[in-house]
Structure formats: structure tokens, C-alpha cells
Protein backbone atom coordinates (compact mmCIF):
# COMPACT_ATOMS: atom_id res chain seq x y z
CA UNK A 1 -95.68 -124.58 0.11
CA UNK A 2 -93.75 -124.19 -3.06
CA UNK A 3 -95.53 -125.32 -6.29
CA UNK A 4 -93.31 -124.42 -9.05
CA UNK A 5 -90.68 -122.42 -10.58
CA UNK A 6 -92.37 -119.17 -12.28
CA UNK A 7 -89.36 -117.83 -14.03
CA UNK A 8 -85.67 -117.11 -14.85
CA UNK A 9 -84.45 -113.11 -14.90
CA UNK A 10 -81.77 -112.11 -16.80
CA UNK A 11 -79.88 -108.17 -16.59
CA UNK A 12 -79.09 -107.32 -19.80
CA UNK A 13 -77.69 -104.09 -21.51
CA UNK A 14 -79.97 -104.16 -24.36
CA UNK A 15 -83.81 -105.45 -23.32
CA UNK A 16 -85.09 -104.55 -27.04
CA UNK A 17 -82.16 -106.82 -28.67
CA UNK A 18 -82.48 -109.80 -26.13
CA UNK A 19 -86.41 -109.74 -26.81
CA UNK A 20 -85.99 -109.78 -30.33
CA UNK A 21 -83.16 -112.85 -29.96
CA UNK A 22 -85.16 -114.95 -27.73
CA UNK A 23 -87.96 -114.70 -29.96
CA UNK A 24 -86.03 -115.83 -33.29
CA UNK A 25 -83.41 -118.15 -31.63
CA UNK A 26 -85.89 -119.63 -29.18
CA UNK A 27 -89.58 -119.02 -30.39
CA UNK A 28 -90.03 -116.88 -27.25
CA UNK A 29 -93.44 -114.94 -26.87
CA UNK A 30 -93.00 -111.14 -25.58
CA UNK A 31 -96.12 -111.55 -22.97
CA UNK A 32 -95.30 -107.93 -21.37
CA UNK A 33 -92.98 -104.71 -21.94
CA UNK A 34 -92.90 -102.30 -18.53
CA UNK A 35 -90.14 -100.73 -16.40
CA UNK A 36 -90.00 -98.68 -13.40
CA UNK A 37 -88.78 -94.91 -13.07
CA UNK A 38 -86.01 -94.30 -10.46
CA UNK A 39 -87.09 -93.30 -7.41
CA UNK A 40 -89.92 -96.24 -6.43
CA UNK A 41 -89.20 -97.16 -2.82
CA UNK A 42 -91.21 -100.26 -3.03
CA UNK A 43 -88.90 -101.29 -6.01
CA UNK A 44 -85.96 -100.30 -4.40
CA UNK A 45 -86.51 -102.70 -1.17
CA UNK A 46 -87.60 -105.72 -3.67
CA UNK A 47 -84.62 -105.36 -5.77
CA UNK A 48 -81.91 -103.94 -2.87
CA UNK A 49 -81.21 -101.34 -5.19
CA UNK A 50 -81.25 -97.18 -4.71
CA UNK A 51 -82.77 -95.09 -7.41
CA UNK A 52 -83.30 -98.00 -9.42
CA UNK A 53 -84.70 -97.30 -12.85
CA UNK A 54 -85.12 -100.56 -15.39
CA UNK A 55 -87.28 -101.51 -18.72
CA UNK A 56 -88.59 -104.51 -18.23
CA UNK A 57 -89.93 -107.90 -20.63
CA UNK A 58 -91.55 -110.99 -19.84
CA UNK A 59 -91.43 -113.90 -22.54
CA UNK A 60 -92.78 -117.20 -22.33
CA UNK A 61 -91.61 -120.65 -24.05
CA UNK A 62 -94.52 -123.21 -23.34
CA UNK A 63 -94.57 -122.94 -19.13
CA UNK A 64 -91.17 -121.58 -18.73
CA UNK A 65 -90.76 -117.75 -18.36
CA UNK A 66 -87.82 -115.60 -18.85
CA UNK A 67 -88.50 -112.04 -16.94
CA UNK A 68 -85.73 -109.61 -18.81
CA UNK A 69 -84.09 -106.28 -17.13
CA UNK A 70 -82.37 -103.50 -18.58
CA UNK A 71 -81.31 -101.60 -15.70
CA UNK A 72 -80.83 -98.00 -16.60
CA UNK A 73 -79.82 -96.68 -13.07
CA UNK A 74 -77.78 -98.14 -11.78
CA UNK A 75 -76.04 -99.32 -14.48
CA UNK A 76 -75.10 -103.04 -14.62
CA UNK A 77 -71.66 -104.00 -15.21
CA UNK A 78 -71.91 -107.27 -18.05
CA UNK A 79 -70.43 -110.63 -17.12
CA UNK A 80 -67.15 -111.38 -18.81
CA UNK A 81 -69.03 -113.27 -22.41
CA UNK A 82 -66.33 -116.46 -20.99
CA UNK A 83 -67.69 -116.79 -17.94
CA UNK A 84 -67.07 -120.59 -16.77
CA UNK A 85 -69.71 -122.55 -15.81
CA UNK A 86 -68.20 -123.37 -12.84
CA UNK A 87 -68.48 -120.03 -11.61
CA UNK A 88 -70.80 -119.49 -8.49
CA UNK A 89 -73.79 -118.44 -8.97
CA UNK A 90 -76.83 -119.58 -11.61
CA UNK A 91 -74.92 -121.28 -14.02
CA UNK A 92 -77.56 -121.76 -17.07
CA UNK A 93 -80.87 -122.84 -18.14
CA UNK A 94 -82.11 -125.82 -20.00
CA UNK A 95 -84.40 -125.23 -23.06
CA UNK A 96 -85.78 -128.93 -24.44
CA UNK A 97 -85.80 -130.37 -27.73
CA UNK A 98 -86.79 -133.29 -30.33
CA UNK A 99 -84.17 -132.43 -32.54
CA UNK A 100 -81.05 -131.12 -30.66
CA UNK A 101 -78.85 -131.56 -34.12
CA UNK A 102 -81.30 -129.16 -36.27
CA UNK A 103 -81.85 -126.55 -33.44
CA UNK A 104 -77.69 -126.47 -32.48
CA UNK A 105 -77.82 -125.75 -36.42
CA UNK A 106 -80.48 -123.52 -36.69
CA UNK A 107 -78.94 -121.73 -33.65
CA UNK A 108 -75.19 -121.47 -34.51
CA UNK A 109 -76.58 -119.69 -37.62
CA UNK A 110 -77.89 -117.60 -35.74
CA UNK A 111 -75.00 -116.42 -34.52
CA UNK A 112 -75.16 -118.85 -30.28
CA UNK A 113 -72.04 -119.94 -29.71
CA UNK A 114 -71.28 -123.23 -28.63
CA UNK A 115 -68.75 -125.10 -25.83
CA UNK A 116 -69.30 -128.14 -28.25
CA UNK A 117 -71.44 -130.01 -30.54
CA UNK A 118 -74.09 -132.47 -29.06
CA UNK A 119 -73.14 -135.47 -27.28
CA UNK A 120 -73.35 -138.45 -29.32
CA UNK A 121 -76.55 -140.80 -28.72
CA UNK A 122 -75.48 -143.29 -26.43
CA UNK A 123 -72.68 -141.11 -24.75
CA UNK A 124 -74.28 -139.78 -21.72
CA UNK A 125 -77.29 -142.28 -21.32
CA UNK A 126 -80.43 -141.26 -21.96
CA UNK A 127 -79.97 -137.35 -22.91
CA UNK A 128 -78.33 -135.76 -25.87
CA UNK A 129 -76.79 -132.19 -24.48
CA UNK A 130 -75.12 -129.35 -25.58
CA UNK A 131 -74.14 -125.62 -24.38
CA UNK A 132 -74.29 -122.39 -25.97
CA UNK A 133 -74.23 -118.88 -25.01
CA UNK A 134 -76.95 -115.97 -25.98
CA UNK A 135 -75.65 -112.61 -27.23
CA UNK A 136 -74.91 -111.45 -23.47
CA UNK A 137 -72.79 -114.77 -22.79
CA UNK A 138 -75.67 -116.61 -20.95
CA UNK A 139 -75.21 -120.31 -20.67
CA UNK A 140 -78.60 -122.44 -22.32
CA UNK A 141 -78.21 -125.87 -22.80
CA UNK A 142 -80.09 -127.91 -25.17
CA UNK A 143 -81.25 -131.64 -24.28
CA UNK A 144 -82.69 -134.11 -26.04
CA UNK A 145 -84.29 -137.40 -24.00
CA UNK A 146 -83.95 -140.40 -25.72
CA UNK A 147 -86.27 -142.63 -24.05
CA UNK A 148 -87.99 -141.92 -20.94
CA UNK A 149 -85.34 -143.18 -18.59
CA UNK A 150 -83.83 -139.93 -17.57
CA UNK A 151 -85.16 -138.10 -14.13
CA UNK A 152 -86.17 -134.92 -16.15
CA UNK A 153 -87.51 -136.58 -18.72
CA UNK A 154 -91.48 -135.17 -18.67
């Protein structure tokens, strides 16, 4: 039986800069640094990989964990920084909070880009929203529950 979701990965080209992002942008712990040397055939069948080589992070926000590759064989080929959300695939992740109009601040100086400001209060029900992009072009999206009435309200 399922019981939860344990975490979100993300490839990246640069595991050291992402860490150190996550943690100012997001208040991300670093909970482990590790990697794998190519050549791992155990690796290799999890991953559906050959000679894959990687560094490796985990951070956690509260219960949500972000596991964080650097693949240095093979190689990953980045995302185009663009890419629309409407694009197959995992299209973001949500990161919660009580003030979305300080944090989209606090964020665009920090150099996350932005689709669009947050929603007005009122526009979209119960939620405020917004979505941004890390330094790799990663969609987050900030919400903001106004009441309880929304579904993912906790």
C-alpha cells in the first residue's frame, strides 16, 4: 500500500549551486551529499542508465524532500529554461506559504523568475498562486490558502 510521497528528484548541471539556491531561496536543509562512481551495475538497472556516474544531495523543507543529481556520465542534456508547463512530463512542484507577496519578493530578488505576480485574493477562490522558475528553469509554484476551503489546504 502506498503511504506517501517521499520526494521530488531533479538532474541538474551544477548539484553544489542548486544546493546552495534551495537553501537561500527556499530554507532547504542539505540532509546528505553522496554520488556513485560509473560502473555500479546495481545503479545502472535502478536508474536505466550505462556507466552512470552522478553526485548526489538530499534536502528537506518540513516533510517534503528534494533528492538532487548531477549526472557526470552520461551527461544530461538541460531542458530549454522556457519550457511550457504544458509540456508532458512533471510539470512543477508546489512549495506553501503565509505570505506569498513577501516570499515572490524575497524570491525575485533573488534572482526566480516569475510567469506572473500572485493572483489577487478573491481571484481563484480560496488559494493565492504564483509560478516561478529555479536557476535550471524548474517550475515551483507558490500558494497561499486563504481559509480552509481548498482540497489541499492541510
Amino acid at each position: 500500500m502506498i503511504t506517501g510521497i517521499n520526494h521530488v528528484a531533479i538532474s541538474t548541471r551544477d548539484v553544489d549551486a542548486i544546493v546552495a539556491w534551495y537553501a537561500e531561496a527556499f530554507g532547504f536543509e542539505l540532509v546528505s551529499r553522496g554520488g556513485w562512481q560509473a560502473g555500479n551495475p546495481m545503479i545502472d538497472g535502478i536508474v536505466g542508465l550505462r556507466n552512470s556516474a552522478a553526485k548526489t544531495a538530499i534536502m528537506r523543507c518540513g516533510t517534503f524532500n528534494i533528492e538532487i543529481f548531477e549526472y557526470t556520465s552520461p551527461v544530461g542534456a538541460p531542458n530549454p529554461s522556457d519550457r511550457p508547463a504544458s509540456d508532458h512530463g512533471y510539470t512543477h512542484f508546489c512549495v506553501e506559504t503565509n505570505d506569498i507577496d513577501a516570499d515572490y519578493a524575497r524570491l525575485r530578488d533573488l534572482g526566480m523568475t516569475f510567469h506572473a505576480p500572485p493572483t489577487p485574493k478573491g481571484s481563484v477562490g480560496s488559494l493565492r498562486a504564483c509560478y516561478g522558475r529555479d536557476p535550471e528553469g524548474n517550475i515551483i509554484e507558490l500558494i497561499e490558502f486563504v481559509g480552509d476551503a481548498h482540497p489541499l489546504a492541510r
